[in-house]
C-alpha atoms as a PDB file:
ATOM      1  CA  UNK A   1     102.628  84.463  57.424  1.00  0.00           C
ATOM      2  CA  UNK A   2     104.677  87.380  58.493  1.00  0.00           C
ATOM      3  CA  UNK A   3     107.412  87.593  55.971  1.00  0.00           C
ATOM      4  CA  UNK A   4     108.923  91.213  57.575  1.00  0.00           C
ATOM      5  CA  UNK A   5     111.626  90.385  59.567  1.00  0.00           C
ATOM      6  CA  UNK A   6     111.501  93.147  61.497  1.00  0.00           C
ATOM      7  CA  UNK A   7     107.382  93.077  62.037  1.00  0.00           C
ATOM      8  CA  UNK A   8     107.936  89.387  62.805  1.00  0.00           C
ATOM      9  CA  UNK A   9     110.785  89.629  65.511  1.00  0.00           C
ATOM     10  CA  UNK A  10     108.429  91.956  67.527  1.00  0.00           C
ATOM     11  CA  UNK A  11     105.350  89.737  67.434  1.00  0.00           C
ATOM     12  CA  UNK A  12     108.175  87.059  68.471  1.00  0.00           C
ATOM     13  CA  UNK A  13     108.999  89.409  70.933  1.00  0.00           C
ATOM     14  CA  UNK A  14     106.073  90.652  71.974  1.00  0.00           C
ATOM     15  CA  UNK A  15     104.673  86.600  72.716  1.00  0.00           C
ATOM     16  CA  UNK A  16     108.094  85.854  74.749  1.00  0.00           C
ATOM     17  CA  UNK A  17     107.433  88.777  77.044  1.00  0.00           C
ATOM     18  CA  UNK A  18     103.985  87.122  78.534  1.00  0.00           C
ATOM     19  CA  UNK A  19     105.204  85.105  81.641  1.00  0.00           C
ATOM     20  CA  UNK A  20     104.998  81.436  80.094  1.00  0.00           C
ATOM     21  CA  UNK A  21     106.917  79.136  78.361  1.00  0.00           C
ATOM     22  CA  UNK A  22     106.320  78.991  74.468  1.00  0.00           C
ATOM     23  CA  UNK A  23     106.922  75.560  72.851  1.00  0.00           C
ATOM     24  CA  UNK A  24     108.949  75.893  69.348  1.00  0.00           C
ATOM     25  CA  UNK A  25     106.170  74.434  67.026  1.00  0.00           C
ATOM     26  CA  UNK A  26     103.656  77.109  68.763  1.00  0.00           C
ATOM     27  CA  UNK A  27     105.655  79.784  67.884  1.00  0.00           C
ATOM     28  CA  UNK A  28     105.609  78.733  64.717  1.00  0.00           C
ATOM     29  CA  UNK A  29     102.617  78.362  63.920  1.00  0.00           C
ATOM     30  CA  UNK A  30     101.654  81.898  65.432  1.00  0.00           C
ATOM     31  CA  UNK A  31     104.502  83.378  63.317  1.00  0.00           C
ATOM     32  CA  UNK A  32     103.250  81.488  60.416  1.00  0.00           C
ATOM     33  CA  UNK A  33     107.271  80.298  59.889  1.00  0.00           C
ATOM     34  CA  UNK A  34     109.173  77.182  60.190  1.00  0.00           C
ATOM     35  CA  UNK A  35     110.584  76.061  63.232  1.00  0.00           C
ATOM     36  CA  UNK A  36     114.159  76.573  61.818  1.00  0.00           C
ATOM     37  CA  UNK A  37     113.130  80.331  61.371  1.00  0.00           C
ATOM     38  CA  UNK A  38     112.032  80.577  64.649  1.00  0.00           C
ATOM     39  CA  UNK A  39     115.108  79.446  66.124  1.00  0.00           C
ATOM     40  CA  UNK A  40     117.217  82.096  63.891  1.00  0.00           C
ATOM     41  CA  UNK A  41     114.582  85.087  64.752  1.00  0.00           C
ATOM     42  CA  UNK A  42     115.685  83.586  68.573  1.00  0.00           C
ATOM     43  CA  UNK A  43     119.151  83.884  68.003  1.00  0.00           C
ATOM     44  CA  UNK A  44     118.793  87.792  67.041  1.00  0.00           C
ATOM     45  CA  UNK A  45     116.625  88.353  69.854  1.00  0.00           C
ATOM     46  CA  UNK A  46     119.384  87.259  72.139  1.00  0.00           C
ATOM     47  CA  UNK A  47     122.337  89.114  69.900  1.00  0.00           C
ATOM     48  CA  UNK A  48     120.029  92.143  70.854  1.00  0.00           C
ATOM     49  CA  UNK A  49     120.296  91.486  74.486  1.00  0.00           C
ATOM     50  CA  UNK A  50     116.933  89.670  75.425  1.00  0.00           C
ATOM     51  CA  UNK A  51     117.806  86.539  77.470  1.00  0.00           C
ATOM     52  CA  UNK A  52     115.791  84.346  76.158  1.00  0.00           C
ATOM     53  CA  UNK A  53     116.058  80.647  77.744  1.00  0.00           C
ATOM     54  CA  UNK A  54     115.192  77.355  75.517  1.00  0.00           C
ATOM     55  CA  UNK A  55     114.755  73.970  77.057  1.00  0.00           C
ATOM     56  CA  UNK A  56     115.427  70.797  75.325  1.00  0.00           C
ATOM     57  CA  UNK A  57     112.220  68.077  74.821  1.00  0.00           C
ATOM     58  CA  UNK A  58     110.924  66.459  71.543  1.00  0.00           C
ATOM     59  CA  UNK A  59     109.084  70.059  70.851  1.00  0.00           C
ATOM     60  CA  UNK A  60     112.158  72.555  72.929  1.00  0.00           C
ATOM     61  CA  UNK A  61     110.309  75.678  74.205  1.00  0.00           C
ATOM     62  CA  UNK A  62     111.258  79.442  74.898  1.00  0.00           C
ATOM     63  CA  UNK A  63     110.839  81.936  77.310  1.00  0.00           C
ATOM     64  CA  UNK A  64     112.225  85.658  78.240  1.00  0.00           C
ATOM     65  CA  UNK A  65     114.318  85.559  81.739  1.00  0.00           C
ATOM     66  CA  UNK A  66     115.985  88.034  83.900  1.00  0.00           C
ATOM     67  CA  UNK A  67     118.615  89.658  82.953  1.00  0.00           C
ATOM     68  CA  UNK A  68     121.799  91.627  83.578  1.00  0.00           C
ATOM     69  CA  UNK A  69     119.919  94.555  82.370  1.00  0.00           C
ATOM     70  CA  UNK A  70     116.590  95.852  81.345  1.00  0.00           C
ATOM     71  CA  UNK A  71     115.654  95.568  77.747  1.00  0.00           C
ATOM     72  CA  UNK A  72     113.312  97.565  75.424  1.00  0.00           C
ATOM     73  CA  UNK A  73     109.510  96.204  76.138  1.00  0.00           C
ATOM     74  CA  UNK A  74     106.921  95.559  73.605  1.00  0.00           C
ATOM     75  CA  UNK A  75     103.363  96.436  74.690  1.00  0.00           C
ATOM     76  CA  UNK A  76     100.196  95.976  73.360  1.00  0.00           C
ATOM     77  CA  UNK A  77      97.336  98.876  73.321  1.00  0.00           C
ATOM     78  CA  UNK A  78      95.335  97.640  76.338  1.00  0.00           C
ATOM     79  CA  UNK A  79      98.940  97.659  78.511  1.00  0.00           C
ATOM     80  CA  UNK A  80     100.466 100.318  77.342  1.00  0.00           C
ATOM     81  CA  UNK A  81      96.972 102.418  78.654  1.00  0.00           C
ATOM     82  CA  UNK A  82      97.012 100.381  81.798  1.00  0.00           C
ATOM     83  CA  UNK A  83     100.688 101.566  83.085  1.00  0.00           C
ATOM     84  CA  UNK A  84      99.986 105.478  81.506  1.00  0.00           C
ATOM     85  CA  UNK A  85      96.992 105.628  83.237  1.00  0.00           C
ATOM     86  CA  UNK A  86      98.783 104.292  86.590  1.00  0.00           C
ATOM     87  CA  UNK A  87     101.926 106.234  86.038  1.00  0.00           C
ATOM     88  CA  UNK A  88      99.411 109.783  85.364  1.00  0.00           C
ATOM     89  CA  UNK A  89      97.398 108.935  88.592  1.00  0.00           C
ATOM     90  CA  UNK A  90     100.559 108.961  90.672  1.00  0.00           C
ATOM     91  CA  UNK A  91     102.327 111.967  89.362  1.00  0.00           C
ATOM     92  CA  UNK A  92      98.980 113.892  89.545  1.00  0.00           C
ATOM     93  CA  UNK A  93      99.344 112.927  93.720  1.00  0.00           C
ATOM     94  CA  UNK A  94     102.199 114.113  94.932  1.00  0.00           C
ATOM     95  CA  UNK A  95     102.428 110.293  96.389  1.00  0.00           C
ATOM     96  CA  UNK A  96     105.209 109.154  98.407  1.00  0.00           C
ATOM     97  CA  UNK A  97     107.420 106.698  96.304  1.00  0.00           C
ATOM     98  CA  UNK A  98     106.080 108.015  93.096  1.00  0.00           C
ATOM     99  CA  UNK A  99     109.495 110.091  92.424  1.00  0.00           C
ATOM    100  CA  UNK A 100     111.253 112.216  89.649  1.00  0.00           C
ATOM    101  CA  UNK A 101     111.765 108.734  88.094  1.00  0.00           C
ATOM    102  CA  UNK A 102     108.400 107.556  87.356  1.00  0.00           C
ATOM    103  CA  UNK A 103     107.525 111.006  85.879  1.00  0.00           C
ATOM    104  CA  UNK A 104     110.367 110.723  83.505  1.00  0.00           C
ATOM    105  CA  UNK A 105     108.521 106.917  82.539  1.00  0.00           C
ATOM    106  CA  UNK A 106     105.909 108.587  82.052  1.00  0.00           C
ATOM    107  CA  UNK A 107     107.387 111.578  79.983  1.00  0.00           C
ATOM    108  CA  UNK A 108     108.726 108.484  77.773  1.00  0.00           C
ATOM    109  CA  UNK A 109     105.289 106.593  77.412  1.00  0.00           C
ATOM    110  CA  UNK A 110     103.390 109.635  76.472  1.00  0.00           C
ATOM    111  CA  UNK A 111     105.956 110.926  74.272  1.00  0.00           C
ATOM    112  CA  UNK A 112     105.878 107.477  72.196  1.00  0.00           C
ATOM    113  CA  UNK A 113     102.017 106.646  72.479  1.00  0.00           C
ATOM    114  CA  UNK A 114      99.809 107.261  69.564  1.00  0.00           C
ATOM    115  CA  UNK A 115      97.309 109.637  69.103  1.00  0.00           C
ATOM    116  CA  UNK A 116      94.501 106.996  69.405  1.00  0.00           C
ATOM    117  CA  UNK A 117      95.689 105.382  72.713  1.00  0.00           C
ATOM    118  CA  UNK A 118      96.751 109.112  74.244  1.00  0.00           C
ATOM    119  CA  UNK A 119      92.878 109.916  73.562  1.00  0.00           C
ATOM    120  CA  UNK A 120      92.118 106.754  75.722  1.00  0.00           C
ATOM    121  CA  UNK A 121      94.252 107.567  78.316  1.00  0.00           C
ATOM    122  CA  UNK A 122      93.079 110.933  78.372  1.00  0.00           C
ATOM    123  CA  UNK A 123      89.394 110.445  78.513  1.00  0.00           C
ATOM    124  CA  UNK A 124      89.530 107.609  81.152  1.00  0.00           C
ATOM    125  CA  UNK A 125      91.682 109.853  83.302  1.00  0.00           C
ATOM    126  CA  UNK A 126      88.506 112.394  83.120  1.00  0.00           C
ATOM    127  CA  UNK A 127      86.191 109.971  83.942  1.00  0.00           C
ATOM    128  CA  UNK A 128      87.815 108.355  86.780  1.00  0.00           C
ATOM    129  CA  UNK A 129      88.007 110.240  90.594  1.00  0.00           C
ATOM    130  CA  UNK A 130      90.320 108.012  93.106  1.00  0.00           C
ATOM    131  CA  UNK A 131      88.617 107.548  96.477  1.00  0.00           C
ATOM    132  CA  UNK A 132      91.723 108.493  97.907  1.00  0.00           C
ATOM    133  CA  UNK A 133      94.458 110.966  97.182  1.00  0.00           C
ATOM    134  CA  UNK A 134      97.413 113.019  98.791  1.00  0.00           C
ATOM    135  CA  UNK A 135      97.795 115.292 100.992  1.00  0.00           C
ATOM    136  CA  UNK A 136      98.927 118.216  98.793  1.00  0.00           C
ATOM    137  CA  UNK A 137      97.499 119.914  95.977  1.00  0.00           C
ATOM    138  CA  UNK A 138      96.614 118.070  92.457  1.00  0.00           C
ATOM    139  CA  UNK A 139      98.810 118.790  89.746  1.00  0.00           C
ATOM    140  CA  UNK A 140      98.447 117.792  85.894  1.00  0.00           C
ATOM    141  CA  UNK A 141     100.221 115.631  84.864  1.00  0.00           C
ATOM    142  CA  UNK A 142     101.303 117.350  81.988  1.00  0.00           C
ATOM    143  CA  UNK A 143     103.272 119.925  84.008  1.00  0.00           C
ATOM    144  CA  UNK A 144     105.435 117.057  85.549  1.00  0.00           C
ATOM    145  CA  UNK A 145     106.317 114.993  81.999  1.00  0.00           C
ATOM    146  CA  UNK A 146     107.363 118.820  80.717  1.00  0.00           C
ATOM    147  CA  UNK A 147     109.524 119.706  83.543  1.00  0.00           C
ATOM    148  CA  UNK A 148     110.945 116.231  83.530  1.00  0.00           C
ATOM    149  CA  UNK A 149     111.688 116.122  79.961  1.00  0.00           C
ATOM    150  CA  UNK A 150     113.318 119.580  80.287  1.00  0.00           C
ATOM    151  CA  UNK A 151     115.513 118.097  83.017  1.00  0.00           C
ATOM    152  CA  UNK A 152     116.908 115.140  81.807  1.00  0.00           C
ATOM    153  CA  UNK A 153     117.831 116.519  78.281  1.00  0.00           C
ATOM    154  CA  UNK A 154     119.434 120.156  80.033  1.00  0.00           C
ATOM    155  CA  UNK A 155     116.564 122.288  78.322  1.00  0.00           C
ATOM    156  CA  UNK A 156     115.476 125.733  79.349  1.00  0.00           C
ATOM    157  CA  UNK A 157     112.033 125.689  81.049  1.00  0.00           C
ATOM    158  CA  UNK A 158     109.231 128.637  80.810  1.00  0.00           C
ATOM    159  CA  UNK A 159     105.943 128.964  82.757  1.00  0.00           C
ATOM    160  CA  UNK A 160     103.590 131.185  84.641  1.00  0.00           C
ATOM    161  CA  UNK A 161     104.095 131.437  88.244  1.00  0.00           C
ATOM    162  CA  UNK A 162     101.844 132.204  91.231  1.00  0.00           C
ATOM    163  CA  UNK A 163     103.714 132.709  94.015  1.00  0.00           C
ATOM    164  CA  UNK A 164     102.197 132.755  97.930  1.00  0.00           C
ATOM    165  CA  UNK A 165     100.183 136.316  97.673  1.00  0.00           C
ATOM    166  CA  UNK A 166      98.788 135.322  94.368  1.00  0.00           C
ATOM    167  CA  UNK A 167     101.187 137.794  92.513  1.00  0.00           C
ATOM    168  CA  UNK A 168     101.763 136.482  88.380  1.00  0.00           C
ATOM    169  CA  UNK A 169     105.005 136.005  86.955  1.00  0.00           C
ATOM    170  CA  UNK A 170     106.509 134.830  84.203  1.00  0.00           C
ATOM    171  CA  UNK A 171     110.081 132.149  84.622  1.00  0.00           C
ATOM    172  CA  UNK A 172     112.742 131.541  82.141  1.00  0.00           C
ATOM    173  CA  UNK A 173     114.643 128.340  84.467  1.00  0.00           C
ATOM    174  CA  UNK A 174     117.833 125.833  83.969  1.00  0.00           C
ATOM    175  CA  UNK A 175     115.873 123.398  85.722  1.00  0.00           C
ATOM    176  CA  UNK A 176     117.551 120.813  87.796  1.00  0.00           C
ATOM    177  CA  UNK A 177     115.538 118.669  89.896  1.00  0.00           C
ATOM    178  CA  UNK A 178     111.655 117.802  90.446  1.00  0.00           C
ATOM    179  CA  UNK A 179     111.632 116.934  94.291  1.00  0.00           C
ATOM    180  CA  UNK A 180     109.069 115.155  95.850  1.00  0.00           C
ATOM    181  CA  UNK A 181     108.706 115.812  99.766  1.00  0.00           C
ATOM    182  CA  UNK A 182     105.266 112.915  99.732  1.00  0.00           C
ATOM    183  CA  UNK A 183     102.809 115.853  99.721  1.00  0.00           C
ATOM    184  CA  UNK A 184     104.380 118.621  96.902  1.00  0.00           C
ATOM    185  CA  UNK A 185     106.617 118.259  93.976  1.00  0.00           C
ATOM    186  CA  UNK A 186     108.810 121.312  93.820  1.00  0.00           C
ATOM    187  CA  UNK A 187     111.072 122.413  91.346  1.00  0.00           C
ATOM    188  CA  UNK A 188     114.427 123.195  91.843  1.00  0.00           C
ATOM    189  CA  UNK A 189     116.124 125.502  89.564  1.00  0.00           C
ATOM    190  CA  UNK A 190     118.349 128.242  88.352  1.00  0.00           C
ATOM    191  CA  UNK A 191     116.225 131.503  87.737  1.00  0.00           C
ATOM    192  CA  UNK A 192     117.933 133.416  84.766  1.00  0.00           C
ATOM    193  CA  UNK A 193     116.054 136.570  85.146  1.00  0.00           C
ATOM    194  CA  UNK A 194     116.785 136.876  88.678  1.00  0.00           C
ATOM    195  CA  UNK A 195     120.454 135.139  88.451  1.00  0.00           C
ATOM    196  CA  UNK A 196     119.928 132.704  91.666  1.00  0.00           C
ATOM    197  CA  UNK A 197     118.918 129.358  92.447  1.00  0.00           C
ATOM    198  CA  UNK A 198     115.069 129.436  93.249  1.00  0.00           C
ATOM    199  CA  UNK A 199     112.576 126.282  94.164  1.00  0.00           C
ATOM    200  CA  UNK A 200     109.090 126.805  92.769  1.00  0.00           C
ATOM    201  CA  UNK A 201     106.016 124.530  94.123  1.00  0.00           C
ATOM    202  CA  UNK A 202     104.959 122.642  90.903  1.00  0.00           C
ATOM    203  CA  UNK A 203     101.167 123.282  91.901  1.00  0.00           C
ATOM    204  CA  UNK A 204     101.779 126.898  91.415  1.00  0.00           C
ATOM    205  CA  UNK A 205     103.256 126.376  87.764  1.00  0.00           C
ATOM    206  CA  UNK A 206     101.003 126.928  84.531  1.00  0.00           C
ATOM    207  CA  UNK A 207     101.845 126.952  80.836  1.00  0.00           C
ATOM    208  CA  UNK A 208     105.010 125.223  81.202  1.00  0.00           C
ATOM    209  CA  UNK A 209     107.312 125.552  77.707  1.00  0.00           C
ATOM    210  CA  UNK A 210     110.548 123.638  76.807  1.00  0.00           C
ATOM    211  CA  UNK A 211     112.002 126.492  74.894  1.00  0.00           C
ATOM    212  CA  UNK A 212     114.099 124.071  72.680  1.00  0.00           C
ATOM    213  CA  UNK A 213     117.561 125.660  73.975  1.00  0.00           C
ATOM    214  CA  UNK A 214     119.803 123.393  75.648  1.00  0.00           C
ATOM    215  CA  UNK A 215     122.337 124.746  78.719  1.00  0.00           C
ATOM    216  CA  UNK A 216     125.170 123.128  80.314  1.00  0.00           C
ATOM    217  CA  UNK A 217     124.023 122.604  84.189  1.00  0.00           C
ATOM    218  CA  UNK A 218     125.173 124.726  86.852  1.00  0.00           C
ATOM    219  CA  UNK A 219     126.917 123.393  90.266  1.00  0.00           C
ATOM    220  CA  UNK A 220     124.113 123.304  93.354  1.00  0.00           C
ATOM    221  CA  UNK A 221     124.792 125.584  95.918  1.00  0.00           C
ATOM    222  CA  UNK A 222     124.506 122.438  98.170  1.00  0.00           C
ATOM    223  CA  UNK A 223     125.189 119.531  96.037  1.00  0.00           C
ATOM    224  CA  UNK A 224     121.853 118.105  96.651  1.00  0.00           C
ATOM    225  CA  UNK A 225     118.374 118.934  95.464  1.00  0.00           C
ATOM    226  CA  UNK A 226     116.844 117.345  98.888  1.00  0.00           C
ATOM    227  CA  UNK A 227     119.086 119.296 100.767  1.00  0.00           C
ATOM    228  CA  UNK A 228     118.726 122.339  99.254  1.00  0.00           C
ATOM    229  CA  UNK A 229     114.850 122.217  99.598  1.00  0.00           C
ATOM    230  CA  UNK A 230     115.225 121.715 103.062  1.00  0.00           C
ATOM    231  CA  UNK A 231     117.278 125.033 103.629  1.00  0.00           C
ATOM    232  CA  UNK A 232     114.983 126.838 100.986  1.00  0.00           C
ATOM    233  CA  UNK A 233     111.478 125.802 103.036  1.00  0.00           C
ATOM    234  CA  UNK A 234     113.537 126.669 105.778  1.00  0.00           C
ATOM    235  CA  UNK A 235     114.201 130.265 105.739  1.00  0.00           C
ATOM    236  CA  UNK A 236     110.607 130.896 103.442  1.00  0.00           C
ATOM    237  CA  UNK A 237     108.975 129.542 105.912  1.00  0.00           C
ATOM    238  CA  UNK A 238     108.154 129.827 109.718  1.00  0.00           C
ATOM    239  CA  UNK A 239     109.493 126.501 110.895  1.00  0.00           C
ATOM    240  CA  UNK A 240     110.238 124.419 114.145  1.00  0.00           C
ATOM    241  CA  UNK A 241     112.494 121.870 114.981  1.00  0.00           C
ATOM    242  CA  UNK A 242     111.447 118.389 116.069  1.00  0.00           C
ATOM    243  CA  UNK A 243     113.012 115.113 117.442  1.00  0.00           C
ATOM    244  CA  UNK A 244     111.875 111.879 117.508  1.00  0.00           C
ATOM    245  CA  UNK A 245     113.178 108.460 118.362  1.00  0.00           C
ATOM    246  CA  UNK A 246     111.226 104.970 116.783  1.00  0.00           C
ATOM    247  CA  UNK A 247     111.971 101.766 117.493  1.00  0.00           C
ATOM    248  CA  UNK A 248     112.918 100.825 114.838  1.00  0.00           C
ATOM    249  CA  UNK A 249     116.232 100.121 112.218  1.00  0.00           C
ATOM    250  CA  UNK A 250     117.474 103.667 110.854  1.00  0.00           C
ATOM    251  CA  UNK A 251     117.795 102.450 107.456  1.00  0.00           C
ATOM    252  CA  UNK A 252     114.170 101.122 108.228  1.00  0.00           C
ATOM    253  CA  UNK A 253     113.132 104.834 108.954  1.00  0.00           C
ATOM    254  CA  UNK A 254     115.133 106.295 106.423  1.00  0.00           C
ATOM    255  CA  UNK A 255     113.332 104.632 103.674  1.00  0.00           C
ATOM    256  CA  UNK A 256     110.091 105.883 104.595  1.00  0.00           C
ATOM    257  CA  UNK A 257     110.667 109.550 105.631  1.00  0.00           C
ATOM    258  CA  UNK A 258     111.118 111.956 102.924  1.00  0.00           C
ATOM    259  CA  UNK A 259     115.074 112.173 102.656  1.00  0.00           C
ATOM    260  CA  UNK A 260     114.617 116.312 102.722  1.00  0.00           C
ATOM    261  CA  UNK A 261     114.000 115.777 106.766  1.00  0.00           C
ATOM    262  CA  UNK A 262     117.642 114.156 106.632  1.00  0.00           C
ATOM    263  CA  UNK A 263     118.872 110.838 107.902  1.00  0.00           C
ATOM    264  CA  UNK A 264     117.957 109.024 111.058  1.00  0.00           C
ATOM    265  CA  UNK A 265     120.423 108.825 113.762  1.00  0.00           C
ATOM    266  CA  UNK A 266     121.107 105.054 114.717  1.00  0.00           C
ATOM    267  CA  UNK A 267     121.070 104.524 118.342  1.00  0.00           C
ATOM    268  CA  UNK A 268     121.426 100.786 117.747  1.00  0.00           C
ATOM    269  CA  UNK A 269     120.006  97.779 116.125  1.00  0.00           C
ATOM    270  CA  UNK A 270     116.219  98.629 116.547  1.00  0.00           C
ATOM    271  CA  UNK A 271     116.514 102.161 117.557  1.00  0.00           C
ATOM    272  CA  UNK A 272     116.933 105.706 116.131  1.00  0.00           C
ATOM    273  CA  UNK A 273     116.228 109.202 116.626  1.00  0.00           C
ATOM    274  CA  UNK A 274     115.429 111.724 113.915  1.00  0.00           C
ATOM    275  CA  UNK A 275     116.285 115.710 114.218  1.00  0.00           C
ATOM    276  CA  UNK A 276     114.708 117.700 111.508  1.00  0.00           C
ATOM    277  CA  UNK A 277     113.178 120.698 110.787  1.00  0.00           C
ATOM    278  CA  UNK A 278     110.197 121.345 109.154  1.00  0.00           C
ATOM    279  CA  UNK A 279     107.329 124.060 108.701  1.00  0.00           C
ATOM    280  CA  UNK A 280     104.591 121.686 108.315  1.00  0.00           C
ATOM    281  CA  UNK A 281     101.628 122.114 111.195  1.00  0.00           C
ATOM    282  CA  UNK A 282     102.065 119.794 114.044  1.00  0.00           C
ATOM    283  CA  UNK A 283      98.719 118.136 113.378  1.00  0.00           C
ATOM    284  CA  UNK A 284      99.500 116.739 110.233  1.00  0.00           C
ATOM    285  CA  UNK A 285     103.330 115.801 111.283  1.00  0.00           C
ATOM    286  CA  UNK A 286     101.869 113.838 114.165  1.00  0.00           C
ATOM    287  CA  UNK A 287      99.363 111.690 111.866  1.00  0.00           C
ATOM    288  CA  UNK A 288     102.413 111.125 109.477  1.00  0.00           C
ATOM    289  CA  UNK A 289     104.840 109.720 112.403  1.00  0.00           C
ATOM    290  CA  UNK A 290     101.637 107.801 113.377  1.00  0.00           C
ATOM    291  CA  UNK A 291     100.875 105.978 110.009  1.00  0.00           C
ATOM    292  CA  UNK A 292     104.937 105.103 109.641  1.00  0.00           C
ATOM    293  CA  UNK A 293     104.285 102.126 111.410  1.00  0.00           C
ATOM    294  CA  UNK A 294     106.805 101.814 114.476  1.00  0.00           C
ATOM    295  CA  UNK A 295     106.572 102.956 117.981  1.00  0.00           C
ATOM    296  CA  UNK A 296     107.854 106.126 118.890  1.00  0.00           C
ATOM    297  CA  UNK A 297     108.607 109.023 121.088  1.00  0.00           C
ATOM    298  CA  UNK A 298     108.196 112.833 120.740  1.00  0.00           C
ATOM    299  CA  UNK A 299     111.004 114.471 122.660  1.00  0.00           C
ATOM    300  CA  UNK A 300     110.713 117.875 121.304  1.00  0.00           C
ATOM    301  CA  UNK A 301     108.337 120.596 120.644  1.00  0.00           C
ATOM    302  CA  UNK A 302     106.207 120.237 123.499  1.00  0.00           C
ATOM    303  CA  UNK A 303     102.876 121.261 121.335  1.00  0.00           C
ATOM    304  CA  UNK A 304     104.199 118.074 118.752  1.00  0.00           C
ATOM    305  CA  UNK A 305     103.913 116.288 121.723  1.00  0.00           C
ATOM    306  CA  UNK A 306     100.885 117.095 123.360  1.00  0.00           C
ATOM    307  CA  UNK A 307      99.165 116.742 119.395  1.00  0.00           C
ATOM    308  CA  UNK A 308     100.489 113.220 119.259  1.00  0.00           C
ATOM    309  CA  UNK A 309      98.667 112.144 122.635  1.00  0.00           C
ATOM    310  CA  UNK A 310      95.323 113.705 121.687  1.00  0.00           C
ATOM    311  CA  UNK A 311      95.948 111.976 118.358  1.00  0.00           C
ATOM    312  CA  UNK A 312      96.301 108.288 120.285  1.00  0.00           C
ATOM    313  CA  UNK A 313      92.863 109.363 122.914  1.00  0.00           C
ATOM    314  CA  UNK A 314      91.004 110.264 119.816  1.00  0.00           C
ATOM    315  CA  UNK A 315      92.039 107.212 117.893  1.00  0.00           C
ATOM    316  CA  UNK A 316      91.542 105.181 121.319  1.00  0.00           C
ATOM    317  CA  UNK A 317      88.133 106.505 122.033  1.00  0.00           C
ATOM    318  CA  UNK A 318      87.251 105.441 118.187  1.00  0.00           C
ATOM    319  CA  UNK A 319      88.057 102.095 118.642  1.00  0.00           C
ATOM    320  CA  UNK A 320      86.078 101.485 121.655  1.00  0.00           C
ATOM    321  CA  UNK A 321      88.989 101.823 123.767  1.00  0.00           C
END
């Protein structure tokens, strides 16, 4: 019998959140309690926001539904591993999708997880190689749950740097954003030894530090983190300009392009065009437009172009066309 309230209302909790319905005398006799204190350790669950439903029978039973809002989870060891695991294979992939806010899950997980189950987590992560991985560079996923944690609660960041030529530094940041562009996380930032907003490439970063000293944030140049990525890669880089129409909804194309290349132009129900500039090499681009799904038409640069038809012979060719 589990006489702590507390101890009991999260085993109560923790049986509610498996996707079934629980009849009352069940729960009882897993709690080791009476049905009456069942229904009471129900009632507290539901002052503490968990909708839980009852339905009425000769033996009523309980389950958790949706609700207006998302309430604290209970996990057990073997889940708990599962989603860190999941959540430290994405972030260590720049994968599209797998955003700023699943590294700050992650950050939370791994900040609450004890030692035993970190060690699990850890050691399966080392033993495991994905078939499959992004396009960019592999980044620990340490680094990411540091710079998130830094971000969210306003705390000056530290690290190594390496920049392009392979010259060392050392960064005291006000960071502001991680930005994912689907192969890179970057970080944008406010550099205080330099006095400017800088963006850093995350893969580049080592021995990141929360120094413990909070800052109030500073006002983006451009508003936007995405946007001011853009500019940044932009002039750092030796770029091109490309357009492109699909067939295809904008808001369709929008949610699958990284939202640094800017928003598709709607040229009516099923069709868009995209202007964007980018410094990534044409090869690449022309496999990503490819594996978005929808037909479409290169207008401009000519060598985009001419990649994207070589792209469709060789592809042709390989099926036997």
């Amino acid at each position: 019998m589990t006489t702590d309230t507390p101890a009991r209302l999260l085993q109560l909790l923790s049986l509610l959140q498996t996707p079934r319905e629980w009849p009352g005398g069940e729960l009882a006799e897993r709690l080791g309690v009476s049905r009456r204190t069942v229904r009471r350790d129900i009632d507290r669950l539901r002052e503490l926001g968990y909708p839980v439903q009852a339905s009425m029978g000769a033996d009523g039973g309980y389950r958790l539904v949706a609700g207006k809002a998302l309430p604290p989870l209970v996990l057990d060891d073997e889940e708990a591993v599962a989603i860190a695991v999941g959540l430290r294979a994405g972030a260590g992939h720049a994968v599209e999708g797998v955003d700023e806010a699943s590294v700050r899950a992650l950050a939370k997980l791994e900040q609450v997880l004890p030692s035993r189950l970190r060690h699990r987590v850890t050691t399966l992560q080392a033993a495991t190689t994905p078939l499959t991985s992004g396009d960019g560079p592999s980044i620990a996923p340490e680094t990411l749950t540091v710079m998130a944690s830094t971000v969210a609660g306003h705390e000056r960041l530290r690290f190594a740097y390496r920049a392009k030529d392979g010259t060392g530094s050392r960064r005291l940041t006000e960071p502001y954003r991680l930005v994912s562009t689907g192969r890179r996380w970057y970080l944008v930032a406010y550099d205080l030894d330099r006095d400017d907003w800088r963006t850093f490439r995350v893969d580049r970063v080592t021995s990141p530090f929360a120094t413990g000293a909070r800052f109030t944030p500073r006002e983006l140049p451009t508003g936007d983190a995405a946007e001011y990525l853009r500019r940044s890669i932009r002039h750092h880089r030796e770029t091109y300009d490309f357009t492109v129409t699909f067939a295809a909804p904008a808001e369709d194309v929008a949610a699958r392009v990284p939202a640094w290349l800017g928003a598709p132009e709607p040229l009516g129900p099923d069709r868009c065009r995209l202007r964007a500039t980018t410094g990534d090499p044409v090869e690449w681009l022309a496999v990503r437009l490819a594996m978005l799904g929808w037909d479409f038409t290169v207008h401009e640069p000519a060598e985009l172009a001419a990649c994207v038809r070589e792209l469709g012979g060789r592809l042709s060719r390989a099926g036997g066309g």
